[in-house]
C-alpha atoms as a PDB file:
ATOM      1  CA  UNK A   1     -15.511 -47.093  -7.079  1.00  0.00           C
ATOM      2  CA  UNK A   2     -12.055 -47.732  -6.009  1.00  0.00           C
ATOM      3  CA  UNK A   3     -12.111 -50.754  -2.651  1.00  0.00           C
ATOM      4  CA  UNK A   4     -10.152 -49.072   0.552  1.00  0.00           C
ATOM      5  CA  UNK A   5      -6.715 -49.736   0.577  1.00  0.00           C
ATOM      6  CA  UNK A   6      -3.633 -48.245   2.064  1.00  0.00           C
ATOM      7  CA  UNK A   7      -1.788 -46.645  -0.869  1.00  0.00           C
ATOM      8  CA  UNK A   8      -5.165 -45.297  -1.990  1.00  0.00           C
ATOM      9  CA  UNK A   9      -4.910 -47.252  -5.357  1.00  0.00           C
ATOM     10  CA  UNK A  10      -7.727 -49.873  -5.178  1.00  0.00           C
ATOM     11  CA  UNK A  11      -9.248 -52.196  -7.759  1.00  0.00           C
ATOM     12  CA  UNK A  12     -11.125 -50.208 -10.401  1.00  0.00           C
ATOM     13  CA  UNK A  13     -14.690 -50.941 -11.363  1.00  0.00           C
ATOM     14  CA  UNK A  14     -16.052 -50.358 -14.975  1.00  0.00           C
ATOM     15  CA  UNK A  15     -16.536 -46.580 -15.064  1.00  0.00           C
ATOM     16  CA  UNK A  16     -12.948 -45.836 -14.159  1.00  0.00           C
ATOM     17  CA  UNK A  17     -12.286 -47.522 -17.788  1.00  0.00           C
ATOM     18  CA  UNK A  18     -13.003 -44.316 -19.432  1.00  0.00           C
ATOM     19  CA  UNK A  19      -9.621 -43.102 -18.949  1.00  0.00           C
ATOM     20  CA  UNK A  20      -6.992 -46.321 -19.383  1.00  0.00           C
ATOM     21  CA  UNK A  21      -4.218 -46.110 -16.915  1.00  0.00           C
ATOM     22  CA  UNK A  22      -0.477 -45.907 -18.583  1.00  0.00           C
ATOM     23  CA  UNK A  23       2.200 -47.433 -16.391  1.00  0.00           C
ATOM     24  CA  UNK A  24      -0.168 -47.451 -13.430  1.00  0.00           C
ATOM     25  CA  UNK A  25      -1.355 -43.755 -13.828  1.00  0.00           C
ATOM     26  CA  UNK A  26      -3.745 -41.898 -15.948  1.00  0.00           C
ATOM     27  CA  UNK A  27      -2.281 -40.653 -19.152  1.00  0.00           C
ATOM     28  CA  UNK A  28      -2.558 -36.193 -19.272  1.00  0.00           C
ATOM     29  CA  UNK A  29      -4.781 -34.845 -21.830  1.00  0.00           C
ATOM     30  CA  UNK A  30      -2.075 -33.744 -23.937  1.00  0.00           C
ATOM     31  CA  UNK A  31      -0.712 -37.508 -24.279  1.00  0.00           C
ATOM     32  CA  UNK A  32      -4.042 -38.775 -25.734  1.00  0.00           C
ATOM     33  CA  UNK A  33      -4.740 -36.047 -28.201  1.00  0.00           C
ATOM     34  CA  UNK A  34      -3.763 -36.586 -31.589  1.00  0.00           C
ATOM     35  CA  UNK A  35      -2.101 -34.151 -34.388  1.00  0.00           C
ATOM     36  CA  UNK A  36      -5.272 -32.910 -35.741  1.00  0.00           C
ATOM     37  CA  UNK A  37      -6.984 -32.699 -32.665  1.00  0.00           C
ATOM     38  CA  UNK A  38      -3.638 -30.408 -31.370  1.00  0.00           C
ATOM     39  CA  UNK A  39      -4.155 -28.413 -35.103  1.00  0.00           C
ATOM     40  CA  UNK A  40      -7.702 -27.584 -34.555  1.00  0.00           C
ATOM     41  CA  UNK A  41      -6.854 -26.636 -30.829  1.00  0.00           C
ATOM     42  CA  UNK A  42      -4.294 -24.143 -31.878  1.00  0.00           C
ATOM     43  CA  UNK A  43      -6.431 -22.544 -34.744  1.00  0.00           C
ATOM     44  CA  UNK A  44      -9.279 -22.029 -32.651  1.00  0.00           C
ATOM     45  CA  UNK A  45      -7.228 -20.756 -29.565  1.00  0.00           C
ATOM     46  CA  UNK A  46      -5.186 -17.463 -31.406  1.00  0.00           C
ATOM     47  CA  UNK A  47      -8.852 -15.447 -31.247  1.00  0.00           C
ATOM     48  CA  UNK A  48      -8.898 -16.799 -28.108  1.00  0.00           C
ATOM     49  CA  UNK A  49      -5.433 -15.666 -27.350  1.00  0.00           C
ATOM     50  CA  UNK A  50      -5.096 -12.281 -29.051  1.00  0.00           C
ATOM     51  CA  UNK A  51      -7.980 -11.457 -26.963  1.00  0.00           C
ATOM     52  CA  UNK A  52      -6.447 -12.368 -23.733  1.00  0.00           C
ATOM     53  CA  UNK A  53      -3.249 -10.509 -24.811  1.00  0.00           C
ATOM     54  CA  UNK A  54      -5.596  -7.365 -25.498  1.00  0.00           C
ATOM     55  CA  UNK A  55      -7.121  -7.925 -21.598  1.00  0.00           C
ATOM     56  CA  UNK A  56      -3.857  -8.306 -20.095  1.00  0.00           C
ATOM     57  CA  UNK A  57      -2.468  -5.170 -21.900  1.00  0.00           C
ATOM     58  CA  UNK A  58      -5.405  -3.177 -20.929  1.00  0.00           C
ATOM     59  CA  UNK A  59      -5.058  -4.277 -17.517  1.00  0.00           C
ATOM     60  CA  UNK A  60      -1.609  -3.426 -17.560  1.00  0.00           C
ATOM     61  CA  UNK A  61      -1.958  -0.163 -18.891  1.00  0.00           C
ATOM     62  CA  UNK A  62      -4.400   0.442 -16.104  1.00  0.00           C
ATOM     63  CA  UNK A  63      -1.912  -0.696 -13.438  1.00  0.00           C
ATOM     64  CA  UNK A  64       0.580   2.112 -14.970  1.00  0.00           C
ATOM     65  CA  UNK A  65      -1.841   4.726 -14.564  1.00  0.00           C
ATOM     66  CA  UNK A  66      -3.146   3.643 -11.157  1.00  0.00           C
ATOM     67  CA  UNK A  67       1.154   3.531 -10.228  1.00  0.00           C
ATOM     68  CA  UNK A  68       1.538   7.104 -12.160  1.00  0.00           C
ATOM     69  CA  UNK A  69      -1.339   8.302  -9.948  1.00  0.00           C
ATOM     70  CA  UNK A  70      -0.056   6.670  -6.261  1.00  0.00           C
ATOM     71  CA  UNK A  71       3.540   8.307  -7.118  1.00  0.00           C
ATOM     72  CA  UNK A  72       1.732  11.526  -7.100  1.00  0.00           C
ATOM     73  CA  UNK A  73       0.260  11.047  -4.370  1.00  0.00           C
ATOM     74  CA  UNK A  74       3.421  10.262  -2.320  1.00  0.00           C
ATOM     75  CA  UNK A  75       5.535  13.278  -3.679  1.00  0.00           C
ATOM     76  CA  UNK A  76       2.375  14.979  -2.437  1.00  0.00           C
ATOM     77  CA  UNK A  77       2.708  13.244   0.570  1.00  0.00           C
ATOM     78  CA  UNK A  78       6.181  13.977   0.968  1.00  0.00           C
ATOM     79  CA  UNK A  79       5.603  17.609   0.164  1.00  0.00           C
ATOM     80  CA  UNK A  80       3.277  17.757   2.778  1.00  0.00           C
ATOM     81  CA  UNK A  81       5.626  16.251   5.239  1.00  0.00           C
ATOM     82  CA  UNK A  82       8.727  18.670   4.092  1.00  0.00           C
ATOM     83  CA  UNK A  83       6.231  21.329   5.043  1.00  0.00           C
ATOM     84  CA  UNK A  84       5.664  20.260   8.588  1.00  0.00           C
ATOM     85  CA  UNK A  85       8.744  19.388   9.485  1.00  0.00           C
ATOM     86  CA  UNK A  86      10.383  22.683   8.379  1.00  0.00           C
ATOM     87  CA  UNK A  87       6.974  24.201  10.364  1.00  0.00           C
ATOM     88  CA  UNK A  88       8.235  22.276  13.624  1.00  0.00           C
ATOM     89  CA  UNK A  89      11.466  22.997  12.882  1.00  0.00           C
ATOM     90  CA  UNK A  90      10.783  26.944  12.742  1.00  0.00           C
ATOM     91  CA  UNK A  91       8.888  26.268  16.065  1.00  0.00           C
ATOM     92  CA  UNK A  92      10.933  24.569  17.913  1.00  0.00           C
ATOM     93  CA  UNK A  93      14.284  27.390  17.062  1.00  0.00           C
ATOM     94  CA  UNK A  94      11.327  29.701  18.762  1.00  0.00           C
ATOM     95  CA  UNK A  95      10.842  27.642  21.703  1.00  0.00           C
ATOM     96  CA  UNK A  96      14.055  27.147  22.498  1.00  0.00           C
ATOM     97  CA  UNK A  97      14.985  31.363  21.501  1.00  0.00           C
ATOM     98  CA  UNK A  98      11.679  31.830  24.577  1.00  0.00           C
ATOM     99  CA  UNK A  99      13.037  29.479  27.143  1.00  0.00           C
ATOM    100  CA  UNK A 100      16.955  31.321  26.726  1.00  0.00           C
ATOM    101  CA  UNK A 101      15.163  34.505  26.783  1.00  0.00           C
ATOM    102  CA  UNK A 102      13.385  33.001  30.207  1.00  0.00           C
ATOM    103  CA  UNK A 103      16.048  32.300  31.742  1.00  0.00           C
ATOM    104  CA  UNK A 104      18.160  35.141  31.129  1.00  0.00           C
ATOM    105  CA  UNK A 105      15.561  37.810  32.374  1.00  0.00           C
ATOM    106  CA  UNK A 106      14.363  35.383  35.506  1.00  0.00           C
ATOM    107  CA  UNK A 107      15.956  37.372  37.990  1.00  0.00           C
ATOM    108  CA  UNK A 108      14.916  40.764  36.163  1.00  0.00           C
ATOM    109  CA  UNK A 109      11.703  42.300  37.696  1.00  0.00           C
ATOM    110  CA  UNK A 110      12.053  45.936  37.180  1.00  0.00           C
ATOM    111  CA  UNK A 111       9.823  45.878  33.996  1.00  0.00           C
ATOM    112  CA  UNK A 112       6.531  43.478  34.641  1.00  0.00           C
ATOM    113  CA  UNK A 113       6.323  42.361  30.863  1.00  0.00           C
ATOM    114  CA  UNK A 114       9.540  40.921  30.969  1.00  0.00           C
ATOM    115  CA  UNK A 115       8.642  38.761  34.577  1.00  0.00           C
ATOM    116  CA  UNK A 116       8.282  34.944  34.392  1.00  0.00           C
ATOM    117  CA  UNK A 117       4.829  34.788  34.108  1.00  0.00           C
ATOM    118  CA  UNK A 118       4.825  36.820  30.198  1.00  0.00           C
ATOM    119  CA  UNK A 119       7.269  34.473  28.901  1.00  0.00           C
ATOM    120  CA  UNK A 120       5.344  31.525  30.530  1.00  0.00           C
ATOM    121  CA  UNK A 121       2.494  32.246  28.901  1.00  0.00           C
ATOM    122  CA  UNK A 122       4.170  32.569  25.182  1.00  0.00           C
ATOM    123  CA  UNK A 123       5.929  29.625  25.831  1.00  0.00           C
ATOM    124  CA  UNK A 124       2.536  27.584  26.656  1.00  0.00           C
ATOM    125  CA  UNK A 125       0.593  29.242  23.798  1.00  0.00           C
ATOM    126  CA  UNK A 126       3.179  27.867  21.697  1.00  0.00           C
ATOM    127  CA  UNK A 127       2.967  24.471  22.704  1.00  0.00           C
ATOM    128  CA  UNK A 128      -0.590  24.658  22.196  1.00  0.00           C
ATOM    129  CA  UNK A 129      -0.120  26.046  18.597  1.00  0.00           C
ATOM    130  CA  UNK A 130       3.142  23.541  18.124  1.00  0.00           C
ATOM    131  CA  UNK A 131       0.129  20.916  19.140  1.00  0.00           C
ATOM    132  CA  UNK A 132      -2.962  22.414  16.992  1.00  0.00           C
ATOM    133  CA  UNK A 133      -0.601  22.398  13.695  1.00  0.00           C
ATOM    134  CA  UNK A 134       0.132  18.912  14.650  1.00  0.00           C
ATOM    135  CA  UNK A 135      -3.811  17.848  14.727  1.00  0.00           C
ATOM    136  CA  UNK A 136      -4.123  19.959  11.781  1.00  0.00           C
ATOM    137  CA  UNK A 137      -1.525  18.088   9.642  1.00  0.00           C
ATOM    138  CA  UNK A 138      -3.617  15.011  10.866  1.00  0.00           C
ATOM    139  CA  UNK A 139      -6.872  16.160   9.453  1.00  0.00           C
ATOM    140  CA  UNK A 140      -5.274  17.066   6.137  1.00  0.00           C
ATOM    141  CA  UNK A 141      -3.785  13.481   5.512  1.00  0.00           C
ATOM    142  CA  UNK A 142      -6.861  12.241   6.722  1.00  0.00           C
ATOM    143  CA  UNK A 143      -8.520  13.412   3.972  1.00  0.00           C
ATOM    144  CA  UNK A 144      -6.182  13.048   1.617  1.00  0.00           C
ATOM    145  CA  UNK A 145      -6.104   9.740   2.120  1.00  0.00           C
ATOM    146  CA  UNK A 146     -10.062   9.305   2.259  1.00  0.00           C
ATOM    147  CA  UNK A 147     -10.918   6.389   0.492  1.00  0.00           C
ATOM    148  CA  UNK A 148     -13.957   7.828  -1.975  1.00  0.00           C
END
């Protein structure tokens, strides 16, 4: 047991003598080991070795595949996303065709299914559809990307 001191280096009792201190420090395990104790360590560790090499290069095989399988997954992603923005797109040219067409035949009320009300209506069922293909799109990532 080592008495308190400041530095943290004490006096040493007699079962700190199992390791003898070198220049005021404990020598590393690799400075008290002699050649044939370094032999015999390297013989028995190339088993021990090749089969850690084998691990790692299963495990790293593994990680290609899993990376193989998540690039996949985002060019299906991506594909996905191409899709619905070329859907909004598409939507949107129509919106904006309805609201010209709107305001071009406001002031027309000979014919009733031209009037302000039809085009009203279209217009508002296709912000409900612009909005359900939205949700839609949500629900199909969603479980895509369901964790199994």
């Amino acid at each position: 047991m080592r008495s308190a001191g400041t530095d943290g280096v004490g006096s040493s009792s007699s079962s700190e003598g199992a390791w003898p201190r070198v220049g005021g420090r404990h020598p590393r395990p690799s400075e008290s080991l002699t050649s044939s104790t370094i032999d015999t360590a390297t013989s028995t560790s190339r088993p021990s070795l090749t089969s850690s090499i084998s691990r790692f290069r299963s495990d790293f095989e593994q990680l290609k595949c899993k990376a193989r399988i998540f690039g996949e997954s985002m060019n299906l992603c991506r594909c996905i996303a191409d899709d619905y923005n070329k859907r909004l797109g598409f939507m949107e040219k129509r919106l904006i065709n309805l609201e010209q067409r709107q305001r071009l035949t406001v002031g027309v009320t000979t014919n009733i299914w031209m009037g302000e009300s039809n085009y009203s209506a279209i217009i508002q069922k296709n912000q409900k559809l612009s909005h359900k293909t939205k949700q839609d799109v949500k629900v199909h990532l969603n479980h895509y990307f369901q964790p199994d």
